[in-house]
N, C-alpha and C. Protein backbone atom coordinates (compact mmCIF):
# COMPACT_ATOMS: atom_id res chain seq x y z
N UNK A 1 21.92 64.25 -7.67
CA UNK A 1 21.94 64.61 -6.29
C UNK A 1 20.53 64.51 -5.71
N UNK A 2 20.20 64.80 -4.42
CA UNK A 2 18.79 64.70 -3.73
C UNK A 2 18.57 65.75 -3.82
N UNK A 3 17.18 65.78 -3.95
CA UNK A 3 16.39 67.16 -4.00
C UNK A 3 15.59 67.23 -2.45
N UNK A 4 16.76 68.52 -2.20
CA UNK A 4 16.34 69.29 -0.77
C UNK A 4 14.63 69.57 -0.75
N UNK A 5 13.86 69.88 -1.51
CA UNK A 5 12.57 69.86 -1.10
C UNK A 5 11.54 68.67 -0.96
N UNK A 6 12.38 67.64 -0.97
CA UNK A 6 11.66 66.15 -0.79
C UNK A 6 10.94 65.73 0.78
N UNK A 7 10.26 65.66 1.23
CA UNK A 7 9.81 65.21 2.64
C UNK A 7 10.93 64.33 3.12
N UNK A 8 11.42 63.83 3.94
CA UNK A 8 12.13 63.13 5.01
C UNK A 8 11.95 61.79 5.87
N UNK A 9 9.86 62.37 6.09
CA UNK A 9 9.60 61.16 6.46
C UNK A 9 8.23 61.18 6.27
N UNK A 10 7.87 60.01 5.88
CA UNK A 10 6.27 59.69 5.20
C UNK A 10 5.83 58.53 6.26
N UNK A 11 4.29 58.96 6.28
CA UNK A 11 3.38 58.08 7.31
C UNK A 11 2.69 57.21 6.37
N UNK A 12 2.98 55.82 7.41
CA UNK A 12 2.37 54.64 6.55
C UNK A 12 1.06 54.11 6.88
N UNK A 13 0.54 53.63 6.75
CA UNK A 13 -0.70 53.11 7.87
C UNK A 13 -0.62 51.40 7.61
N UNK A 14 -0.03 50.93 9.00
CA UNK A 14 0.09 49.44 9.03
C UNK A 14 -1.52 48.94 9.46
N UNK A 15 -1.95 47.81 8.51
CA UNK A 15 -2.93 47.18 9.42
C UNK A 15 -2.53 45.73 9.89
N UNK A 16 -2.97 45.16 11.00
CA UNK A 16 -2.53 43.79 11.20
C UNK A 16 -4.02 42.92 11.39
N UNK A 17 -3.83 41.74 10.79
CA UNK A 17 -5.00 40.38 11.17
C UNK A 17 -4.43 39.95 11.97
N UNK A 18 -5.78 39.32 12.70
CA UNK A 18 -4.80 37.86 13.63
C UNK A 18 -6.32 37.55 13.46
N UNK A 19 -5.57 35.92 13.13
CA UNK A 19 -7.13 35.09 13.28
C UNK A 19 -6.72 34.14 14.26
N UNK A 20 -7.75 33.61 15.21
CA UNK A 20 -7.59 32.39 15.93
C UNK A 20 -7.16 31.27 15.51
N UNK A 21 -6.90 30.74 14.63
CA UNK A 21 -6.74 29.43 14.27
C UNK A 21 -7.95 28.40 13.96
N UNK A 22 -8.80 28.85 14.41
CA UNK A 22 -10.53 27.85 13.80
C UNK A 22 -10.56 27.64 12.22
N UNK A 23 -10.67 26.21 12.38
CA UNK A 23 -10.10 25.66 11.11
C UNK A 23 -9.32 24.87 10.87
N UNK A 24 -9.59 24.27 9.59
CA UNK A 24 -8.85 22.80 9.56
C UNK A 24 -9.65 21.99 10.66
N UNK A 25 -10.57 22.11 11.49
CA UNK A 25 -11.40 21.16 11.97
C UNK A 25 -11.97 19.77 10.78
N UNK A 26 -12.06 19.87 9.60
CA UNK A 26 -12.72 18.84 8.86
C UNK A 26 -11.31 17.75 8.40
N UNK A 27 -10.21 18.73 8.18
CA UNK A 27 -9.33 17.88 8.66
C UNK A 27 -9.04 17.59 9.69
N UNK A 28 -8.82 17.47 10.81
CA UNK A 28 -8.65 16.32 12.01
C UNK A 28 -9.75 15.08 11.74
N UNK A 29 -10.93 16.07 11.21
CA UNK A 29 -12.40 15.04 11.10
C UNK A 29 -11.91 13.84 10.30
N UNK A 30 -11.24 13.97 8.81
CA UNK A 30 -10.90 13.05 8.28
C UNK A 30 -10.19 12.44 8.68
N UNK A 31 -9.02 12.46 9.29
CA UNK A 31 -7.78 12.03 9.76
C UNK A 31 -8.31 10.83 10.28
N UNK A 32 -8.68 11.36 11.65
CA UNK A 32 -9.33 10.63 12.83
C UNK A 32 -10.38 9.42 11.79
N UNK A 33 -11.08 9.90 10.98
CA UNK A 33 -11.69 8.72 10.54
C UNK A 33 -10.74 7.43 9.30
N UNK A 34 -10.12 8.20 9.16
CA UNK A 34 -9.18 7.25 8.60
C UNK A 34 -8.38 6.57 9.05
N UNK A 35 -8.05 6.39 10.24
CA UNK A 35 -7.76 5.97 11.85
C UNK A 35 -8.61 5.27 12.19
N UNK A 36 -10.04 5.64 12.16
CA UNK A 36 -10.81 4.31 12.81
C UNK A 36 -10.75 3.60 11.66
N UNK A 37 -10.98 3.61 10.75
CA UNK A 37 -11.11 2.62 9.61
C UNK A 37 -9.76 1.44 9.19
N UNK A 38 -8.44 2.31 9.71
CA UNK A 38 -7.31 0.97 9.44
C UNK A 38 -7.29 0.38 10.97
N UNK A 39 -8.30 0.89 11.89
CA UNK A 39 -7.99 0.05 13.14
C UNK A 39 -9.22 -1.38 12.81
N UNK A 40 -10.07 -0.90 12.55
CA UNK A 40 -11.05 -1.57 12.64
C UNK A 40 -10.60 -2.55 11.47
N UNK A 41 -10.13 -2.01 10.10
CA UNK A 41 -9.55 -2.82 9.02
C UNK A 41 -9.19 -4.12 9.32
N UNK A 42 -7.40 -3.79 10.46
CA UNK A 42 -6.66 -4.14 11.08
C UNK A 42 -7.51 -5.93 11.88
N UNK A 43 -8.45 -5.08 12.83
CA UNK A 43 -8.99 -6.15 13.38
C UNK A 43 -9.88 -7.45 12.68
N UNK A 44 -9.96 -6.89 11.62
CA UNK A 44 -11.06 -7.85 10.57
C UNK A 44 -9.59 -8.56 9.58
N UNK A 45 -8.59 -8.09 9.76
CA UNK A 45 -7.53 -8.58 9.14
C UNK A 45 -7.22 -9.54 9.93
N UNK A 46 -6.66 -9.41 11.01
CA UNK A 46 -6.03 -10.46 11.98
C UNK A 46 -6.97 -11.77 12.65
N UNK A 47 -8.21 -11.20 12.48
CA UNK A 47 -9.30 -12.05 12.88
C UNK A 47 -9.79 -11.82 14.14
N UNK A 48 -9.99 -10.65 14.63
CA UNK A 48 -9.76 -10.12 15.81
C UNK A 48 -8.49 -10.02 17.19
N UNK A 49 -8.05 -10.73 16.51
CA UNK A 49 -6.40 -11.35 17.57
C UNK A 49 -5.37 -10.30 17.61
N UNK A 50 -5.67 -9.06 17.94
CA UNK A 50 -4.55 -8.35 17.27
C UNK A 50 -3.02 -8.69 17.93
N UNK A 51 -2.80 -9.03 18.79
CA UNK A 51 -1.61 -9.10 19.41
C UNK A 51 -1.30 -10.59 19.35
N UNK A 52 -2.00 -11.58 18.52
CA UNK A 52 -1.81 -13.16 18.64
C UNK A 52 -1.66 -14.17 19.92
N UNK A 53 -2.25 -13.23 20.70
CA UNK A 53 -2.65 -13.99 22.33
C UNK A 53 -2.93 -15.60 22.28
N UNK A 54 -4.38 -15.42 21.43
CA UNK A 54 -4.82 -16.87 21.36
C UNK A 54 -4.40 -18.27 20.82
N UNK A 55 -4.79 -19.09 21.41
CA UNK A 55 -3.97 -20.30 20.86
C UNK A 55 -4.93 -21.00 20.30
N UNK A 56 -4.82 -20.85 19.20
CA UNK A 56 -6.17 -21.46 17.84
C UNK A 56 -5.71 -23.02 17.55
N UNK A 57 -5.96 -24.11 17.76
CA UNK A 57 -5.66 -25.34 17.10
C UNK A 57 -7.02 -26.00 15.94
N UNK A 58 -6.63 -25.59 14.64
CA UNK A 58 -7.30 -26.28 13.71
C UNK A 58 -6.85 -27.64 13.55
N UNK A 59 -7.93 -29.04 13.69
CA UNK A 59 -7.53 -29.87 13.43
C UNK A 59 -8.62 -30.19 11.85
N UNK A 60 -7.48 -30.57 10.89
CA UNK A 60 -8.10 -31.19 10.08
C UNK A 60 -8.46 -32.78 10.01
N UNK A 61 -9.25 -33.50 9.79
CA UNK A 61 -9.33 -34.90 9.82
C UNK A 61 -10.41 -35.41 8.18
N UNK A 62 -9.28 -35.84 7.69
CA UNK A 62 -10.13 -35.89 5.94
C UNK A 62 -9.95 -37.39 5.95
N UNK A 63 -11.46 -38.43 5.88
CA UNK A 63 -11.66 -39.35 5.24
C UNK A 63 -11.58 -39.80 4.13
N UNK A 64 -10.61 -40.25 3.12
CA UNK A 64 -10.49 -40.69 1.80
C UNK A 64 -11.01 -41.98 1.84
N UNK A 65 -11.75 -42.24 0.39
CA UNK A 65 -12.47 -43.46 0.16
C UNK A 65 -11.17 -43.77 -0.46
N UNK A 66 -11.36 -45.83 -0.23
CA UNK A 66 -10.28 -46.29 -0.78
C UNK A 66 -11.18 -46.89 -2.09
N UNK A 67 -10.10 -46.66 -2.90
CA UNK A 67 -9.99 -47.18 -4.51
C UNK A 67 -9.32 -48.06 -5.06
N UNK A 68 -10.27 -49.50 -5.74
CA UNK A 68 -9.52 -50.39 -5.75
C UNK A 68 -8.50 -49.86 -7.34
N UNK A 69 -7.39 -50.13 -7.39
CA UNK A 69 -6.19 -49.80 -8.54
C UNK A 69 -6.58 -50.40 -9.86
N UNK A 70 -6.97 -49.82 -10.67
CA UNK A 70 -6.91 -50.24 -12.14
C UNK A 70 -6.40 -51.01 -12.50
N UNK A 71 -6.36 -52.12 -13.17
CA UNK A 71 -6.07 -53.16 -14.15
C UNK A 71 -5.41 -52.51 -15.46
């Protein structure tokens, strides 16, 4: 059974934090730089063209010496 000489109600003492959120700043820092680096990547990949706008015409023109045919 309960024992009638028990207290009823007991005082607690709540404490609460609150922090702002400051932080994780060095991550965005990285992020963001890992972002410039596949953009810039990107552009050294494509040859600067990123959207293939330009109209590049390589012409090759190869002179072969002629060889007279073996005997």
């Amino acid at each position: 059974m309960s024992n009638p000489d028990r207290p009823t109600h007991t005082e607690r003492e709540t404490t609460t934090v609150v922090t702002d959120g400051g932080g994780g700043g060095a991550v965005w820092f990285l992020i963001g730089a890992v972002v410039v680096a596949l953009i810039i990547g990107g552009y050294f990949y494509t040859g600067g063209d990123f959207f293939g706008g330009g109209n590049k015409t390589i012409d090759v023109n190869v002179d072969v010496p002629k060889v007279e045919p073996a005997n």
